[in-house]
C-alpha atoms as a PDB file:
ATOM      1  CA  UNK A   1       7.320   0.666  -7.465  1.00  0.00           C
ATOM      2  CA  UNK A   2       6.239  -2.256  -5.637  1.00  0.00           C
ATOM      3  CA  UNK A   3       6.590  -1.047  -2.176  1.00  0.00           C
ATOM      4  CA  UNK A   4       3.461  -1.513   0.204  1.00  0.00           C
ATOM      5  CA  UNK A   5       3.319   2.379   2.057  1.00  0.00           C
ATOM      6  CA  UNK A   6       1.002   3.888   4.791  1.00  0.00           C
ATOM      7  CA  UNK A   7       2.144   1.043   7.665  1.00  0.00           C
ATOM      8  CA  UNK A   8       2.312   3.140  10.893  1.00  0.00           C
ATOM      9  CA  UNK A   9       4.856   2.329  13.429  1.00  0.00           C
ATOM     10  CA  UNK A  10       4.546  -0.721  15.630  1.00  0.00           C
ATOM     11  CA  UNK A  11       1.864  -2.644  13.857  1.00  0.00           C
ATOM     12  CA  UNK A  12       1.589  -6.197  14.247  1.00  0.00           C
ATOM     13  CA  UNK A  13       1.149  -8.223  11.284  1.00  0.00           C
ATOM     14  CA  UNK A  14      -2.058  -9.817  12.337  1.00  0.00           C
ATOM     15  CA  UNK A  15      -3.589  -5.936  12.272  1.00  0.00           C
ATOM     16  CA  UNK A  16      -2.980  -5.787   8.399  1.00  0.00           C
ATOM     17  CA  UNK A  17      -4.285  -9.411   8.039  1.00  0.00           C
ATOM     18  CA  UNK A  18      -7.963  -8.024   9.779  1.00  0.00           C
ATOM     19  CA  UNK A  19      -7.954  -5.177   7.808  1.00  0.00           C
ATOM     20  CA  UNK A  20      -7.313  -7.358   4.486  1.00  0.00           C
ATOM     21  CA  UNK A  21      -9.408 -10.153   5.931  1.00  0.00           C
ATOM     22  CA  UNK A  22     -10.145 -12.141   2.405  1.00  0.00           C
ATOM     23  CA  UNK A  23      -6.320 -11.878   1.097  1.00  0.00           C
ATOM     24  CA  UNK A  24      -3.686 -14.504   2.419  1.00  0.00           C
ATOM     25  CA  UNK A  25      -0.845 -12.712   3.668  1.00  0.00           C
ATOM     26  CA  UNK A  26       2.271 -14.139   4.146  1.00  0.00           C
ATOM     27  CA  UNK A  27       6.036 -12.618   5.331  1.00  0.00           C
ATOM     28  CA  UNK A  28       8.497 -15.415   5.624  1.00  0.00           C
ATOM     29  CA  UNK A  29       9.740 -16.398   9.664  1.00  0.00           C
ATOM     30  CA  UNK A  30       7.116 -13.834  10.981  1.00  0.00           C
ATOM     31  CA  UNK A  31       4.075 -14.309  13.663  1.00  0.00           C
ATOM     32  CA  UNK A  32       0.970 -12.820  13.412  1.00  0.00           C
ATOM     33  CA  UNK A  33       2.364 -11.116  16.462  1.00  0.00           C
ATOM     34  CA  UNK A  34       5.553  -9.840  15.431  1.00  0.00           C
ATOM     35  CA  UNK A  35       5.604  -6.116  13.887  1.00  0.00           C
ATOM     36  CA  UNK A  36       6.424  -5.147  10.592  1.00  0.00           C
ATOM     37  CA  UNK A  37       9.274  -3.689   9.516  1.00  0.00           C
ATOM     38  CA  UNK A  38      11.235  -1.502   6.479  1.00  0.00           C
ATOM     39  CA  UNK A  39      12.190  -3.890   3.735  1.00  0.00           C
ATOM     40  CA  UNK A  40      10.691  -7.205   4.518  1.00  0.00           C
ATOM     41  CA  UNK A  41       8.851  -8.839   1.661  1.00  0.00           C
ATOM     42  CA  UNK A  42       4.888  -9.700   1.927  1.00  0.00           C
ATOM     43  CA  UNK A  43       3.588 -11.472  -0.181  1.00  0.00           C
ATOM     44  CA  UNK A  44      -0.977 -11.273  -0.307  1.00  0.00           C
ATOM     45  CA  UNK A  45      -2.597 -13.468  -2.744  1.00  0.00           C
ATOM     46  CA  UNK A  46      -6.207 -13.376  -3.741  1.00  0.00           C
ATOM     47  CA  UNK A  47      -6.326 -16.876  -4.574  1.00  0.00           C
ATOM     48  CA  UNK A  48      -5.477 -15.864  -8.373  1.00  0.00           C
ATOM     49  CA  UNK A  49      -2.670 -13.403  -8.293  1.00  0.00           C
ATOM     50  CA  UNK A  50      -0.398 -13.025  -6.105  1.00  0.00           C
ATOM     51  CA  UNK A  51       1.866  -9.574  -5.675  1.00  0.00           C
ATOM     52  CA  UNK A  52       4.973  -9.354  -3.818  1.00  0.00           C
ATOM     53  CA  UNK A  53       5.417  -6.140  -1.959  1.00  0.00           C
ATOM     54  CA  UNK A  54       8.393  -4.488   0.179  1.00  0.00           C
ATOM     55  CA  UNK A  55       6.985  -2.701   3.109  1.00  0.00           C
ATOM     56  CA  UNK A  56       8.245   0.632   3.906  1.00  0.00           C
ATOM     57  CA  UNK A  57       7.047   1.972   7.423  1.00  0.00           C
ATOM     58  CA  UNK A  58       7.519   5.938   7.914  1.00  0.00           C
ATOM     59  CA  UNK A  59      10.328   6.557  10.320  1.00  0.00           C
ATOM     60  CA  UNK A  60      12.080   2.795  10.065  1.00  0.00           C
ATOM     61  CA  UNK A  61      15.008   3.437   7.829  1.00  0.00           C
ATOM     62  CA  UNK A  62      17.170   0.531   9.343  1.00  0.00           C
ATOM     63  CA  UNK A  63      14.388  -1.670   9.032  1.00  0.00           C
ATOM     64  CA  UNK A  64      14.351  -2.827  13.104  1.00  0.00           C
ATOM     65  CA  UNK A  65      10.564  -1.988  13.295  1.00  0.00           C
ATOM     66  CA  UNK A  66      11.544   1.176  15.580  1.00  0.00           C
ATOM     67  CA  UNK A  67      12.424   4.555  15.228  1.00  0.00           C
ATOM     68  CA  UNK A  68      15.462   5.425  16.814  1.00  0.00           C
ATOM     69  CA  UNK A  69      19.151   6.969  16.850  1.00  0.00           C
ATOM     70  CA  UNK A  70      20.122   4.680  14.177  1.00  0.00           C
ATOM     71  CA  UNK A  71      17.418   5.707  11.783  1.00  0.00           C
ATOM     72  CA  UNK A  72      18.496   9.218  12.447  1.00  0.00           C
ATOM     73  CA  UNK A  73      22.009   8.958  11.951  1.00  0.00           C
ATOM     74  CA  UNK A  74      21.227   7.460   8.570  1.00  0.00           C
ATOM     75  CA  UNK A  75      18.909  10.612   7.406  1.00  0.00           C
ATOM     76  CA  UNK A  76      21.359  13.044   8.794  1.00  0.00           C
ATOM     77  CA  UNK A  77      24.313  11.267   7.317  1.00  0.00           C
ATOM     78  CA  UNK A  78      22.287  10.839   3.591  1.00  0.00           C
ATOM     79  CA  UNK A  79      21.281  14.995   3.548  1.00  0.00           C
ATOM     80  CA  UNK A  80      24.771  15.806   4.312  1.00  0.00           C
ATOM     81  CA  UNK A  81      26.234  12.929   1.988  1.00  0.00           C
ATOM     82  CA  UNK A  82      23.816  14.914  -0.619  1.00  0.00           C
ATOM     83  CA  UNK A  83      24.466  18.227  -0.048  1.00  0.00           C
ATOM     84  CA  UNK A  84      27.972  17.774  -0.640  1.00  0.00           C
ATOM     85  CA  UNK A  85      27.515  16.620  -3.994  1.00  0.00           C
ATOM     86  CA  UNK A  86      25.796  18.929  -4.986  1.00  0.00           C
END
């Protein structure tokens, strides 16, 4: 589904560049320093084809790169938003 899974919390963009050292990888108005976050686009290119990914990183759901109240607030308030539908 197009979504680039299995980023752990905190990691720096430049980290999944070493790993992935003969792709170009590219996330629009981000430093090889900053971290990566839920729902920003990356693009990685082979030189031939290039796939567009959204990341998802376990634990991010706001998509601020950290996990904390906010992200919880959103699960709690989805599972109860869900169990009262059904």
């Amino acid at each position: 589904n197009n979504c680039l899974v299995g980023i752990k919390l905190g990691t720096p963009l430049k980290n999944l560049k070493e790993k992935l050292p003969d792709l170009e990888i590219t996330i629009e108005n981000m430093s090889d320093e900053d971290v990566l976050k839920t729902n920003q686009t990356i693009t990685i290119s082979d030189g031939e084809t290039t796939f567009t990914y959204t990341i998802t990183v376990q634990g991010d759901v706001d998509g601020d790169g950290l996990v904390g109240a906010t992200d919880y607030v959103k699960i709690k308030n989805y599972i109860m938003e869900y169990l009262l539908l059904y």
